[in-house]
Protein backbone atom coordinates (compact mmCIF):
# COMPACT_ATOMS: atom_id res chain seq x y z
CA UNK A 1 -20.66 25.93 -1.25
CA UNK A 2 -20.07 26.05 -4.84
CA UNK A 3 -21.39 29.02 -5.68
CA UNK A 4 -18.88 30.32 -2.93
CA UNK A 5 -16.41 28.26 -4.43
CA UNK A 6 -16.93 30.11 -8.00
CA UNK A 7 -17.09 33.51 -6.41
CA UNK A 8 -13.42 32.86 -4.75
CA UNK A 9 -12.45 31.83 -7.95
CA UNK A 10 -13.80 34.93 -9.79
CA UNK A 11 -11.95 36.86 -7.13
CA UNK A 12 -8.75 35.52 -7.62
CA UNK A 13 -8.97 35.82 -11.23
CA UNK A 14 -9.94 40.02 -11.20
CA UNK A 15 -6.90 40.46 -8.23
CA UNK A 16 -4.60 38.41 -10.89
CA UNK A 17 -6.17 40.91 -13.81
CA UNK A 18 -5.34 44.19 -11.96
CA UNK A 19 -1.84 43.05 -11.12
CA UNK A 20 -1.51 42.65 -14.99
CA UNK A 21 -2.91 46.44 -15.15
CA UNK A 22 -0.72 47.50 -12.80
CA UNK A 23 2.42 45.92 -14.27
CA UNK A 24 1.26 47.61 -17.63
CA UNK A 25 0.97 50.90 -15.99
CA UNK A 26 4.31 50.59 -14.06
CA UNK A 27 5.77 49.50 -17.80
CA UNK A 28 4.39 52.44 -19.44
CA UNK A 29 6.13 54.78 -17.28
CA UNK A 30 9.01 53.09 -17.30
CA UNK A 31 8.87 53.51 -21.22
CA UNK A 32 8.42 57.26 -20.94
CA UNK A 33 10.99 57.73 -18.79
CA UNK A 34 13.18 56.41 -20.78
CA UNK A 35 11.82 58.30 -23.97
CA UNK A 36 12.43 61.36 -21.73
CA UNK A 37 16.47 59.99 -21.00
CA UNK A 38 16.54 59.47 -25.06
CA UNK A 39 15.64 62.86 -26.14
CA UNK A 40 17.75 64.70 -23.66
CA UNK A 41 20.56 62.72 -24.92
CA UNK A 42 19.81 63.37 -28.23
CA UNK A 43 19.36 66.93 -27.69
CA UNK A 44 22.90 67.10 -25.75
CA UNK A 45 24.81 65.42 -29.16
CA UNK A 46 22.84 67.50 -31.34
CA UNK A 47 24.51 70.54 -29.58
CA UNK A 48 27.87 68.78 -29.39
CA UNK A 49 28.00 68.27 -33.57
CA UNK A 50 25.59 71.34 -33.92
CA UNK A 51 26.83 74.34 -31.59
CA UNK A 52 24.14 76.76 -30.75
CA UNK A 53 24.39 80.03 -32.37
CA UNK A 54 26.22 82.86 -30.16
CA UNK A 55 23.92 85.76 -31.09
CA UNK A 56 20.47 83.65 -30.16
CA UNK A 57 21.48 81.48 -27.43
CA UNK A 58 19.81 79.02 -25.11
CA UNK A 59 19.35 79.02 -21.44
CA UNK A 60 18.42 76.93 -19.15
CA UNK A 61 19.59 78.89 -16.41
CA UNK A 62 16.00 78.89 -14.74
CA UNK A 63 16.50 75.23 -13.81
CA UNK A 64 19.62 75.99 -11.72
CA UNK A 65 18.28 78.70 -9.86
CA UNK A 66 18.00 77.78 -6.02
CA UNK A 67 14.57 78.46 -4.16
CA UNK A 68 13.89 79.51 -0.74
CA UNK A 69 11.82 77.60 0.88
CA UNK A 70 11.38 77.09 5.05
CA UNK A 71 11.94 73.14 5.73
CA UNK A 72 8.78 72.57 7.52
CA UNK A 73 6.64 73.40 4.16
CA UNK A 74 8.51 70.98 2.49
CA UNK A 75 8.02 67.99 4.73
CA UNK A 76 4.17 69.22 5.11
CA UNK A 77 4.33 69.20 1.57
CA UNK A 78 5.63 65.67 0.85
CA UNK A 79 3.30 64.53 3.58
CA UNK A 80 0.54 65.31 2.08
CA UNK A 81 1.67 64.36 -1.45
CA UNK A 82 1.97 60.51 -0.33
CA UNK A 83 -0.89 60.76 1.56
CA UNK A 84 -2.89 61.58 -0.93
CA UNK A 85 -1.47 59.48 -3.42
CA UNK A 86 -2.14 56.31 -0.91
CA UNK A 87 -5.36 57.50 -0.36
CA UNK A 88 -6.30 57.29 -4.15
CA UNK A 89 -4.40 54.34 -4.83
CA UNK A 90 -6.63 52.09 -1.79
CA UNK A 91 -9.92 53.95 -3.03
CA UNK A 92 -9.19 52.70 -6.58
CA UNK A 93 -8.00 49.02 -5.52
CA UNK A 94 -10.74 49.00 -3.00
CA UNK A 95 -13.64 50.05 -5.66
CA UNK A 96 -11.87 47.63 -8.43
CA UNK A 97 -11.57 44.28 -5.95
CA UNK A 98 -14.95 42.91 -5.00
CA UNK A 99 -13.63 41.16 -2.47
CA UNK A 100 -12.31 43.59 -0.68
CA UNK A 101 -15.61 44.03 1.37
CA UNK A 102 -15.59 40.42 2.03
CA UNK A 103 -12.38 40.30 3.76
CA UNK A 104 -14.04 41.81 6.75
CA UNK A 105 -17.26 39.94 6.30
CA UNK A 106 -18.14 37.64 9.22
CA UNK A 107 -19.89 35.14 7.12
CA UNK A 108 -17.69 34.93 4.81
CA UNK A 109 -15.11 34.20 7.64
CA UNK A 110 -17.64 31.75 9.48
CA UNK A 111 -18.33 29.98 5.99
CA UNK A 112 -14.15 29.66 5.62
CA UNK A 113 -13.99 28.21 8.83
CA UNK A 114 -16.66 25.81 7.98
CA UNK A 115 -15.06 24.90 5.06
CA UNK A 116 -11.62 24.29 7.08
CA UNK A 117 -13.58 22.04 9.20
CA UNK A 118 -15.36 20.05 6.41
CA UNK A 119 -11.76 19.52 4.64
CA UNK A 120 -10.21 18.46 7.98
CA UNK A 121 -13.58 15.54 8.67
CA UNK A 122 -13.08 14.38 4.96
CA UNK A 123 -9.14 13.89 5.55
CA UNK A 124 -10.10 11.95 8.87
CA UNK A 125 -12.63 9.75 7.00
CA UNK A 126 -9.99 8.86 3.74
CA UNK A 127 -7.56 7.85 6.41
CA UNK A 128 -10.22 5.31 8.19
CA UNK A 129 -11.19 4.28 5.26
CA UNK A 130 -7.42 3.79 3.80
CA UNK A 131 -6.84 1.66 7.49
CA UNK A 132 -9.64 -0.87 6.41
CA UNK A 133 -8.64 -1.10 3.35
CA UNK A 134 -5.30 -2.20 4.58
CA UNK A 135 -6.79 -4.38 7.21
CA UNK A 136 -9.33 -6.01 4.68
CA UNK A 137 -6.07 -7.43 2.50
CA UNK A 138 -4.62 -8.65 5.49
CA UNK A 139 -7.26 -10.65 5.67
CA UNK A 140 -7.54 -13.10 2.96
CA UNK A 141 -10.04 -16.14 5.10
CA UNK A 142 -12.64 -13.89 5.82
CA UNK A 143 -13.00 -12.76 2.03
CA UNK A 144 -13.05 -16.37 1.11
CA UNK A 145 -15.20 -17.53 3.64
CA UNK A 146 -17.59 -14.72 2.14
CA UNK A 147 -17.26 -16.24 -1.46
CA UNK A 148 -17.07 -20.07 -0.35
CA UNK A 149 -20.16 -19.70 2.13
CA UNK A 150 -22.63 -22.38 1.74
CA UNK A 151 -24.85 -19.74 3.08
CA UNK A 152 -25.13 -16.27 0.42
CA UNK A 153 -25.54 -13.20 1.92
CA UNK A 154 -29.14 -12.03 2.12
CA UNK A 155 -28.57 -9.32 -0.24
CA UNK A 156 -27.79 -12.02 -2.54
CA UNK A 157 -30.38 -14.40 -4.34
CA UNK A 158 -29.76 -17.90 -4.74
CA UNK A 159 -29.64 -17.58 -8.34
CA UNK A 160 -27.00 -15.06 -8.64
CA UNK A 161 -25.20 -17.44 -5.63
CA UNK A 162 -24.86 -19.70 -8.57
CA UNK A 163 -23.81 -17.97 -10.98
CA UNK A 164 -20.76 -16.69 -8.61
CA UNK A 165 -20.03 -20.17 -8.13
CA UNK A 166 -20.05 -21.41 -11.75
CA UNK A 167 -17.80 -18.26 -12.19
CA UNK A 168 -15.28 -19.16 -9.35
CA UNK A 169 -15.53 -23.00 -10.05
CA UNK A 170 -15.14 -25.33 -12.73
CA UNK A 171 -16.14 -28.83 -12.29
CA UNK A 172 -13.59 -30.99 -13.29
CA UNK A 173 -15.23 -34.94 -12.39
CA UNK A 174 -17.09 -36.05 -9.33
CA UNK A 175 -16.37 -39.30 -7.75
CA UNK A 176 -19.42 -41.15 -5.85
CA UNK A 177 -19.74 -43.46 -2.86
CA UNK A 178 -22.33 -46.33 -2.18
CA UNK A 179 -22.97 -44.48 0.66
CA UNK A 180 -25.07 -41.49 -1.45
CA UNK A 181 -22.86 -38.36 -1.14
CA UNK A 182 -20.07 -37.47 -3.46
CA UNK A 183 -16.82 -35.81 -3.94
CA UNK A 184 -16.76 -32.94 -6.66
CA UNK A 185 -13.31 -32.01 -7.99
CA UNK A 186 -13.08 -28.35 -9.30
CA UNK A 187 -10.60 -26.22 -10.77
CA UNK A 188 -10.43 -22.53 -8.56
CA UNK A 189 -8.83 -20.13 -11.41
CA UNK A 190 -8.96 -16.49 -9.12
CA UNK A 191 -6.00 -14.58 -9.88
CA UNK A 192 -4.42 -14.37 -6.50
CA UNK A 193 -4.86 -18.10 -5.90
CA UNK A 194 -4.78 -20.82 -8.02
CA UNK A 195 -5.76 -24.72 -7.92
CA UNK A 196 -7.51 -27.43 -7.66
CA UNK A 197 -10.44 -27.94 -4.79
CA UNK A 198 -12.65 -30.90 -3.88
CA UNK A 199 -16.30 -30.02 -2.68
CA UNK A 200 -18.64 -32.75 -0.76
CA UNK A 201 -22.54 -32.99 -1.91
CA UNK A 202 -24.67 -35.20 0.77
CA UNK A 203 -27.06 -37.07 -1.78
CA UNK A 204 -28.50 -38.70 1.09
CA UNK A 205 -31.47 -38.23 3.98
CA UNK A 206 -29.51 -37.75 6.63
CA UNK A 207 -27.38 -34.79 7.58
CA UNK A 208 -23.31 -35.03 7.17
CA UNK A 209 -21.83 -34.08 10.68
CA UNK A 210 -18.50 -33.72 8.87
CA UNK A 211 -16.05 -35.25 7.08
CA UNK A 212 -12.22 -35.59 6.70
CA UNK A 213 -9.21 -35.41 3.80
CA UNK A 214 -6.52 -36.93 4.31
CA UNK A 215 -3.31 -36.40 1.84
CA UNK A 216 -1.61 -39.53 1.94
CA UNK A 217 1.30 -38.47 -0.53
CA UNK A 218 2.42 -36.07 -3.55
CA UNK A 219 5.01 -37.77 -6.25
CA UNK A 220 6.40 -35.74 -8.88
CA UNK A 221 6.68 -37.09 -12.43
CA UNK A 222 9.96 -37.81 -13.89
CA UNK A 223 9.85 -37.44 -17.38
CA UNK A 224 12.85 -39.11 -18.14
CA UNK A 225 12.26 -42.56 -16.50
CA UNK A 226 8.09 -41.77 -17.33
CA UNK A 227 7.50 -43.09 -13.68
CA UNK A 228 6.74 -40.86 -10.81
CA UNK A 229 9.10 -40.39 -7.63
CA UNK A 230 8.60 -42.02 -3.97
CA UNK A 231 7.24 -38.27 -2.42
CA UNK A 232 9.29 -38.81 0.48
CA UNK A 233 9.78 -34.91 0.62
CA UNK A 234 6.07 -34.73 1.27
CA UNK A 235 4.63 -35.64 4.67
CA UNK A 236 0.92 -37.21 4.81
CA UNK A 237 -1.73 -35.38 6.88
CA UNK A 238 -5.38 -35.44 7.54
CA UNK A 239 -7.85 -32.52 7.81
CA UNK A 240 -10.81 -32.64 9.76
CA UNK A 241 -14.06 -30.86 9.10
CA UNK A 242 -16.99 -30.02 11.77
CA UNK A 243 -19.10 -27.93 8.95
CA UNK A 244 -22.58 -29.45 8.77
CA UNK A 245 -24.00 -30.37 5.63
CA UNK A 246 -27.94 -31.02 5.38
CA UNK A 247 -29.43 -33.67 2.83
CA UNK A 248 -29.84 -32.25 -0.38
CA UNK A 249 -26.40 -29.46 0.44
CA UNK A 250 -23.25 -29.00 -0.90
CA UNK A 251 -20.57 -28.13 1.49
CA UNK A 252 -17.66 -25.59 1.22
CA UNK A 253 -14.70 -26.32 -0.76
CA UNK A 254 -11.48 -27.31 0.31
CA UNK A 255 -8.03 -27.20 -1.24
CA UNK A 256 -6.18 -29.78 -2.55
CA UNK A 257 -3.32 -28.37 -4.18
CA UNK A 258 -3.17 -24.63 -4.85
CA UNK A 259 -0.47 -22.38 -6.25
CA UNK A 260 -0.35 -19.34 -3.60
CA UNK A 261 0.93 -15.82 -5.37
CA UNK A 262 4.35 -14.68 -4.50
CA UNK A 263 4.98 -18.29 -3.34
CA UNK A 264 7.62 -20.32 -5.21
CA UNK A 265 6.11 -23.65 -4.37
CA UNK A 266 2.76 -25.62 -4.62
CA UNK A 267 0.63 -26.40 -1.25
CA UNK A 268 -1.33 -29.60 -0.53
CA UNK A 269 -3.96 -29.35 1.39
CA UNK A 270 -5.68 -26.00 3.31
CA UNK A 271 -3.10 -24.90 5.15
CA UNK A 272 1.11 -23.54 4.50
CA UNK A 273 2.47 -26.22 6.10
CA UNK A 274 2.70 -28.97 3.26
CA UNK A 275 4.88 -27.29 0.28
CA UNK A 276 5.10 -29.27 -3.24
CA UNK A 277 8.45 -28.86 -3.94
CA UNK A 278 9.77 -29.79 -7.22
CA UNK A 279 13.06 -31.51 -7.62
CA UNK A 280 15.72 -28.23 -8.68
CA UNK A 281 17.78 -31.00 -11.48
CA UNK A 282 14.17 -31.10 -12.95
CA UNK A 283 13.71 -28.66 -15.68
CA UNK A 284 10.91 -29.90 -17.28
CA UNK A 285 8.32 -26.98 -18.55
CA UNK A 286 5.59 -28.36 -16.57
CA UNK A 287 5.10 -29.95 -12.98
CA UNK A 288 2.84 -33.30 -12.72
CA UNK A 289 1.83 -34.70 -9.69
CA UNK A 290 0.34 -37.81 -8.04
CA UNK A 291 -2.06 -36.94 -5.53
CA UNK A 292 -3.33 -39.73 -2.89
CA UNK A 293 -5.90 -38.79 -1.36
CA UNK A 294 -8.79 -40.58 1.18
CA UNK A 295 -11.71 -38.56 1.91
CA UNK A 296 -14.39 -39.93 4.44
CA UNK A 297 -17.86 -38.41 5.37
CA UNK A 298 -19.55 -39.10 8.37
CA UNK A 299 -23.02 -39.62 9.34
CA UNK A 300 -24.99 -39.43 12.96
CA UNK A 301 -26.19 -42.53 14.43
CA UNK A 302 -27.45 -41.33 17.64
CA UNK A 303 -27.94 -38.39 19.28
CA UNK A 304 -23.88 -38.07 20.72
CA UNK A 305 -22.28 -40.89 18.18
CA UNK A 306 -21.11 -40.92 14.56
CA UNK A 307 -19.88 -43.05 12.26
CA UNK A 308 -17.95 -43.00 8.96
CA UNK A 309 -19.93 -43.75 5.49
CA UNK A 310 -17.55 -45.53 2.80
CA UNK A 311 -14.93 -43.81 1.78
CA UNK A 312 -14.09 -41.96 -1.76
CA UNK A 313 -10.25 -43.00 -2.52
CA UNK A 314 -9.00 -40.14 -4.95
CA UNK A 315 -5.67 -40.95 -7.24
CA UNK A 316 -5.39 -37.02 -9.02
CA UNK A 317 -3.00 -36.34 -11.68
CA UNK A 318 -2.48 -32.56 -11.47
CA UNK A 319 -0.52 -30.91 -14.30
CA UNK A 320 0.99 -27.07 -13.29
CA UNK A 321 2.53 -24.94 -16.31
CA UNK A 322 4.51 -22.65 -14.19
CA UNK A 323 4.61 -19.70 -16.98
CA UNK A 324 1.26 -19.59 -16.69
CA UNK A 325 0.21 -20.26 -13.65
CA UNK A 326 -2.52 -23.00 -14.84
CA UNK A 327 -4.04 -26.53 -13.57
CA UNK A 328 -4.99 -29.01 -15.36
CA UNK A 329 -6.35 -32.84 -14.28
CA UNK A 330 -5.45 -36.32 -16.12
CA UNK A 331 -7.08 -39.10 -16.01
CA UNK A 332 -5.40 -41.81 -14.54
């Protein structure tokens, strides 16, 4: 196919050449034509301011002189003249142009075709490929449930699992219960979403059925009276979590507060339905708020029964600088 490619090329470039021979030709004749229309003009003012002299003069009476001729020669005549100049003309272009003897070459017509057909599959394919594309960003859970997994891929080793997650994650503090499993708090700093996530570890020898968050309330700071506000603009909810987590795991993280692009507001919790929203009279340069929050796991005592391990009350102080879209965690 290339070498095809190259020889169309090579083509195009001797058909461009001859037309650039042929306008030189066409300009050269031009140019003695004009010569010829110069010198007769200068020969008619040289006999205008030189007169010819009576006793030698010049005729040109020859070229005035009508001829007989019977009409039939004289179309037989130009007949032939064209055809025999068009008859040159194609033998020269034909001889010149090597691709002339292609243009009636089956392969080389098979080969276009199979080149049309190839360009027409590859234009198919780039618009499949442009749809998934567009369906893959429409889908923003499945790409995190691919990088939050507590399972890698198999492609991936467990060693470079934890390096992704040291890159995604940075561990903030951990708070512990009696009841040997522990709530991690880590910052999430990907550039599409921002915030702050809390992650479960079962320390114990018994498997954790599941577990729920609940986000009792989110007061703003106000800076002037250095006290925070009652949060009455925030209403409390509870998540509940089915994912298993085996002694000796770490589950998936979840989302406490988050900063969501294109969004004006923060969000508590994993879902869109629980906006921070900062007072508008407050102009302060950066947003702190008091997080309550009441995680519980829970652990299996029977076959078909479960029952909650001691809770892990969390009192977060998130800071959010706005102009830069970063989190950052007091201690209280």
């Amino acid at each position: 196919m290339r070498v095809l490619k190259h020889t169309r090329a090579s083509h195009v470039a001797r058909i461009c050449e001859m037309a650039w021979s042929l306008e030189k030709q066409i300009s050269r004749g031009t140019w003695i034509l004009v010569g010829i229309g110069v010198l007769g003009l200068a020969v008619g003012i040289l006999s205008y301011v030189h007169p010819a002299d009576p006793a030698h003069p010049m005729s040109f009476d020859f070229l005035s002189k009508a001829i007989q001729m019977p009409p039939w020669l004289v179309v037989i005549g130009a007949l032939s003249v064209s055809g025999a100049t068009g008859l040159i003309v194609r033998r020269k272009i034909y001889q010149t142009l090597p691709m002339a003897p292609l243009l009636t070459n089956s392969a080389f017509v098979t080969e276009n075709d199979s080149l049309k057909k190839q360009s027409a599959d590859l234009h198919s394919q780039n618009v499949q490929l442009r749809s998934e594309v567009e369906r893959l960003r429409k889908q923003p859970i499945k790409r995190t449930e691919l990088l939050y997994g507590t399972t890698p891929p198999p492609a991936i080793s467990p060693e470079l699992a934890g390096i992704m997650d040291r890159m995604l994650y940075e561990e903030i503090c951990s708070f512990e219960s009696p009841d040997n499993y522990a709530v991690h708090i880590l910052k999430h700093d990907e550039a599409a979403t921002r915030g702050v996530m809390a992650k479960f570890t079962n320390d114990s020898l018994k498997v954790i059925p599941g577990y729920t968050i609940t986000f009792r309330s989110a007061r703003s700071y106000d800076s002037r009276l250095a006290d925070y506000r009652d949060g009455k603009t925030f209403t409390a909810y509870t998540f509940s979590s089915q994912e298993v987590i085996h002694a000796g795991e770490s589950g998936t993280p979840q989302w406490i507060i988050r900063k969501i692009d294109k969004m004006p507001h923060l969000y508590i919790g994993t879902d869109n339905d629980h906006p921070a929203i900062w007072p508008r009279n407050d102009q302060s340069i950066l947003q702190k708020w008091l997080l309550s929050v009441h995680t519980v796991a829970l652990t299996e005592v029977g076959p078909n029964s479960r029952q909650a391990l001691a809770p892990i009350p969390l009192e977060l102080i998130i800071v959010w600088d706005p102009a830069k879209n970063e989190f950052s965690i007091e201690q209280s």
